[in-house]
Protein backbone atom coordinates (compact mmCIF):
# COMPACT_ATOMS: atom_id res chain seq x y z
CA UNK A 1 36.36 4.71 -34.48
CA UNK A 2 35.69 1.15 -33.68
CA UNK A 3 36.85 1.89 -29.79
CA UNK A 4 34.84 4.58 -29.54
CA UNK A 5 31.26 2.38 -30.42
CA UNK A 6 32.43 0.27 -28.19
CA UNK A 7 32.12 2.71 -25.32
CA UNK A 8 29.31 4.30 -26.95
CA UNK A 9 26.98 1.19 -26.60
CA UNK A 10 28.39 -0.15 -23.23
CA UNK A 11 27.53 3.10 -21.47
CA UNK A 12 24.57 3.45 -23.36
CA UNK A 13 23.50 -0.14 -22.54
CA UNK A 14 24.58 0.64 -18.86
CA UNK A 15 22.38 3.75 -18.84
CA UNK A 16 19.18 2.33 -20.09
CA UNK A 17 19.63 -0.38 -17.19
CA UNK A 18 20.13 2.08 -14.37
CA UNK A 19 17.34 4.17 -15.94
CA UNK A 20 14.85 1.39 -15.73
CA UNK A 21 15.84 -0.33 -12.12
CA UNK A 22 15.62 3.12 -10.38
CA UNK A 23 12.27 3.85 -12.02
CA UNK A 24 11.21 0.77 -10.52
CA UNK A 25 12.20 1.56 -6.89
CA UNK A 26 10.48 4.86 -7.20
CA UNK A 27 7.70 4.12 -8.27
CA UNK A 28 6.88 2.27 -4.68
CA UNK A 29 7.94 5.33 -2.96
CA UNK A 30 4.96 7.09 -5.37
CA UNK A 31 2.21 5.03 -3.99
CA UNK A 32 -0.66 6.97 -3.17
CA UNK A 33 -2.83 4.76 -0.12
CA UNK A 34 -6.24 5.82 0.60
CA UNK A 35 -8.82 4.21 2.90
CA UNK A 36 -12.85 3.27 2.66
CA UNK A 37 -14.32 5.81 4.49
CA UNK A 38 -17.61 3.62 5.18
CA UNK A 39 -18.36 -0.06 5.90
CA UNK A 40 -20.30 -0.19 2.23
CA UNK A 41 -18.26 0.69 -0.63
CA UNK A 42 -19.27 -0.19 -3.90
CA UNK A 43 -16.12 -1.04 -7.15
CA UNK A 44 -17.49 0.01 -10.44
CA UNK A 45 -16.23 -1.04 -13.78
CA UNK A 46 -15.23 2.38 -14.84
CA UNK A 47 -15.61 5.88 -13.59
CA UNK A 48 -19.36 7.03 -13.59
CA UNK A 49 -22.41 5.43 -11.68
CA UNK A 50 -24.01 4.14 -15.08
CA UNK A 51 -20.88 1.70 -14.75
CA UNK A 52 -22.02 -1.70 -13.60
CA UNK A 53 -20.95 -2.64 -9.88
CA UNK A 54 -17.78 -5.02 -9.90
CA UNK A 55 -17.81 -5.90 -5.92
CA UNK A 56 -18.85 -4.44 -2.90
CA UNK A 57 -16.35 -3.94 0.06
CA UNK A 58 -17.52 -4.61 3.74
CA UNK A 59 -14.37 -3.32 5.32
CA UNK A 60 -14.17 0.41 6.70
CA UNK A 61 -10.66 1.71 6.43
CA UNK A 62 -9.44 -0.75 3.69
CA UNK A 63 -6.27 0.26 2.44
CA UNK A 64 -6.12 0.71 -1.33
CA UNK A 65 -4.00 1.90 -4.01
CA UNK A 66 -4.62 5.06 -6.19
CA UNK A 67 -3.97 3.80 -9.88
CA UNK A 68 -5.84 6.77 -11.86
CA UNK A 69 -7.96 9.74 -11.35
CA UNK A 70 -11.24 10.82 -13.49
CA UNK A 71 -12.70 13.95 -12.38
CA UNK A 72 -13.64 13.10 -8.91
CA UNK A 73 -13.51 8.91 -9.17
CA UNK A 74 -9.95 7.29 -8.34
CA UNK A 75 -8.91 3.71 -9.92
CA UNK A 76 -7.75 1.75 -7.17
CA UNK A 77 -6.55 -1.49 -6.60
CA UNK A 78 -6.55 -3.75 -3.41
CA UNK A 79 -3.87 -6.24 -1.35
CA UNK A 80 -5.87 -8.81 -3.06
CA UNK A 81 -5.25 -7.10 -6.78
CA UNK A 82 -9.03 -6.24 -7.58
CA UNK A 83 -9.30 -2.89 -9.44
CA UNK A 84 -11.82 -0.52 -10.49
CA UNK A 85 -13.08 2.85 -9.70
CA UNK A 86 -14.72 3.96 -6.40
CA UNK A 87 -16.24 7.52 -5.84
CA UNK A 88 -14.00 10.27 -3.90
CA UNK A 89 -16.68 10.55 -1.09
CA UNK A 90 -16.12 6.96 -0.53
CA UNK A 91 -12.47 7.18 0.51
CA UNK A 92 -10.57 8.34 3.61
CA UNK A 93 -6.67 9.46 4.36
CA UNK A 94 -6.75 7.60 7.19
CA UNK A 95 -3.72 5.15 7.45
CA UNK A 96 -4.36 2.09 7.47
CA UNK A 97 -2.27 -1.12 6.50
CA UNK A 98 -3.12 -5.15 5.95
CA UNK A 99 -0.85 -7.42 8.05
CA UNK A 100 -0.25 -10.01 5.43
CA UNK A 101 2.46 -12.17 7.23
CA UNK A 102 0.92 -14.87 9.75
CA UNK A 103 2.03 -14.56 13.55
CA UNK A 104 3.34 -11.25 13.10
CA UNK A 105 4.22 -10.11 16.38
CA UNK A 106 2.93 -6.56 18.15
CA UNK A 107 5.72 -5.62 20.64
CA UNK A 108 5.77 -2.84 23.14
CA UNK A 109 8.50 -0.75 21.84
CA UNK A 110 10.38 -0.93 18.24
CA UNK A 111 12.65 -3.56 19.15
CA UNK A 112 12.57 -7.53 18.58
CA UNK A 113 13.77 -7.59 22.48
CA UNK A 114 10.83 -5.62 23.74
CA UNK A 115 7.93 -7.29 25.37
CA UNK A 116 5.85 -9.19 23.25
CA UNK A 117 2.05 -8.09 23.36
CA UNK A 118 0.15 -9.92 20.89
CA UNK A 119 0.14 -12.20 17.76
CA UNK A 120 -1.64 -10.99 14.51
CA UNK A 121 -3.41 -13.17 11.69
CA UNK A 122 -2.99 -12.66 8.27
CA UNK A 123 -5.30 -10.69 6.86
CA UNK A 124 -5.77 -8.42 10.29
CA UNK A 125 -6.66 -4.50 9.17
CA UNK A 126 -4.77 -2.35 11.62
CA UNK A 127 -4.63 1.50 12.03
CA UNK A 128 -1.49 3.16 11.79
CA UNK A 129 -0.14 5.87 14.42
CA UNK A 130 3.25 6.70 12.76
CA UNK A 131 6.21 4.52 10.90
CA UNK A 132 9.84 4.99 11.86
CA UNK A 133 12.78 3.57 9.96
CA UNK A 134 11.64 -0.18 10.10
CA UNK A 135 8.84 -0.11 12.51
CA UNK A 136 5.27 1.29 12.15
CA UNK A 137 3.22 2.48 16.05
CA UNK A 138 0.09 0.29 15.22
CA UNK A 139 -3.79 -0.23 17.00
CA UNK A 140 -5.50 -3.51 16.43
CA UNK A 141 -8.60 -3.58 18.17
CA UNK A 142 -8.00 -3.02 21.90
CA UNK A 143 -3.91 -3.25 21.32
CA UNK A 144 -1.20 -0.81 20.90
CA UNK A 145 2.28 -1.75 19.61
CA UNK A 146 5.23 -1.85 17.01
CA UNK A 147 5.73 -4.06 14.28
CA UNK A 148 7.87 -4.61 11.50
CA UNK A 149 7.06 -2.62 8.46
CA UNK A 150 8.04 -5.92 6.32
CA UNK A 151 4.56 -7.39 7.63
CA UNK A 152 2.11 -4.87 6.64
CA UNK A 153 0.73 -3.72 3.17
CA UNK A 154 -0.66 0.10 3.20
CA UNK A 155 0.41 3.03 4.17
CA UNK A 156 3.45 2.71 6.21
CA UNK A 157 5.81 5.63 4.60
């Protein structure tokens, strides 16, 4: 009897573990990204316009989070972790991603021995063309190129 607790709370214990590590990495496949469709967007409070304005974005194409939905307002929240809730007709599916690692480099084709075609600032919005297994087909301004998925926060599935 006392063998068989034994194994009853080991795998138990084991179980509860594995159920709560792979919910984590999941849950980052899940992310929804969306865009700001317009160089204005206002961040409310909470889901209506009687809700008090929180910030105003000046960035078209923005990459955000979807937290929440509310009839037709999403909570969202940013690279820089502001939340709040911005209006459906303010938001795009256009991909878009943050480079957030400084003197990331843009290279010709998806390999660190292709030519090297630019260096990009932190903080640098880019457009994204398509992703591959570690390397996203970006446009920054008047350059094309790959770079590592590891330096860009958005939507780089």
């Amino acid at each position: 009897m006392i063998k068989i607790n034994k194994f009853f709370y080991f795998f138990f214990i084991i179980f509860i573990f594995l159920k709560i590590f792979t919910q984590n990495i999941l849950s980052d496949e899940n992310k929804k990204f969306l865009s700001l469709k317009n160089n204005e967007v206002n961040l409310r409070l909470g889901p209506s316009f009687e809700y008090p304005i929180k910030l105003i974005y000046k960035k078209k194409y923005l990459p955000l989070i979807v937290l929440d939905k509310s009839e037709s307002w999403r909570k969202i929240i940013d690279f820089e972790n502001n939340s709040g809730w911005i209006h459906v007709s303010q938001l795009s599916k256009k991909r878009t991603a943050i480079n957030y690692k400084n003197n990331s480099i843009l290279f010709k084709k998806p390999s660190i021995y292709s030519k090297p075609i630019i260096r990009l600032e932190s903080g640098r919005l880019v457009l994204v063309n398509k992703c591959k297994l570690e390397w996203c087909k970006i446009t920054s301004g008047n350059f094309n190129g790959w770079i590592n998925k590891s330096s860009l926060w958005g939507n780089v599935k």
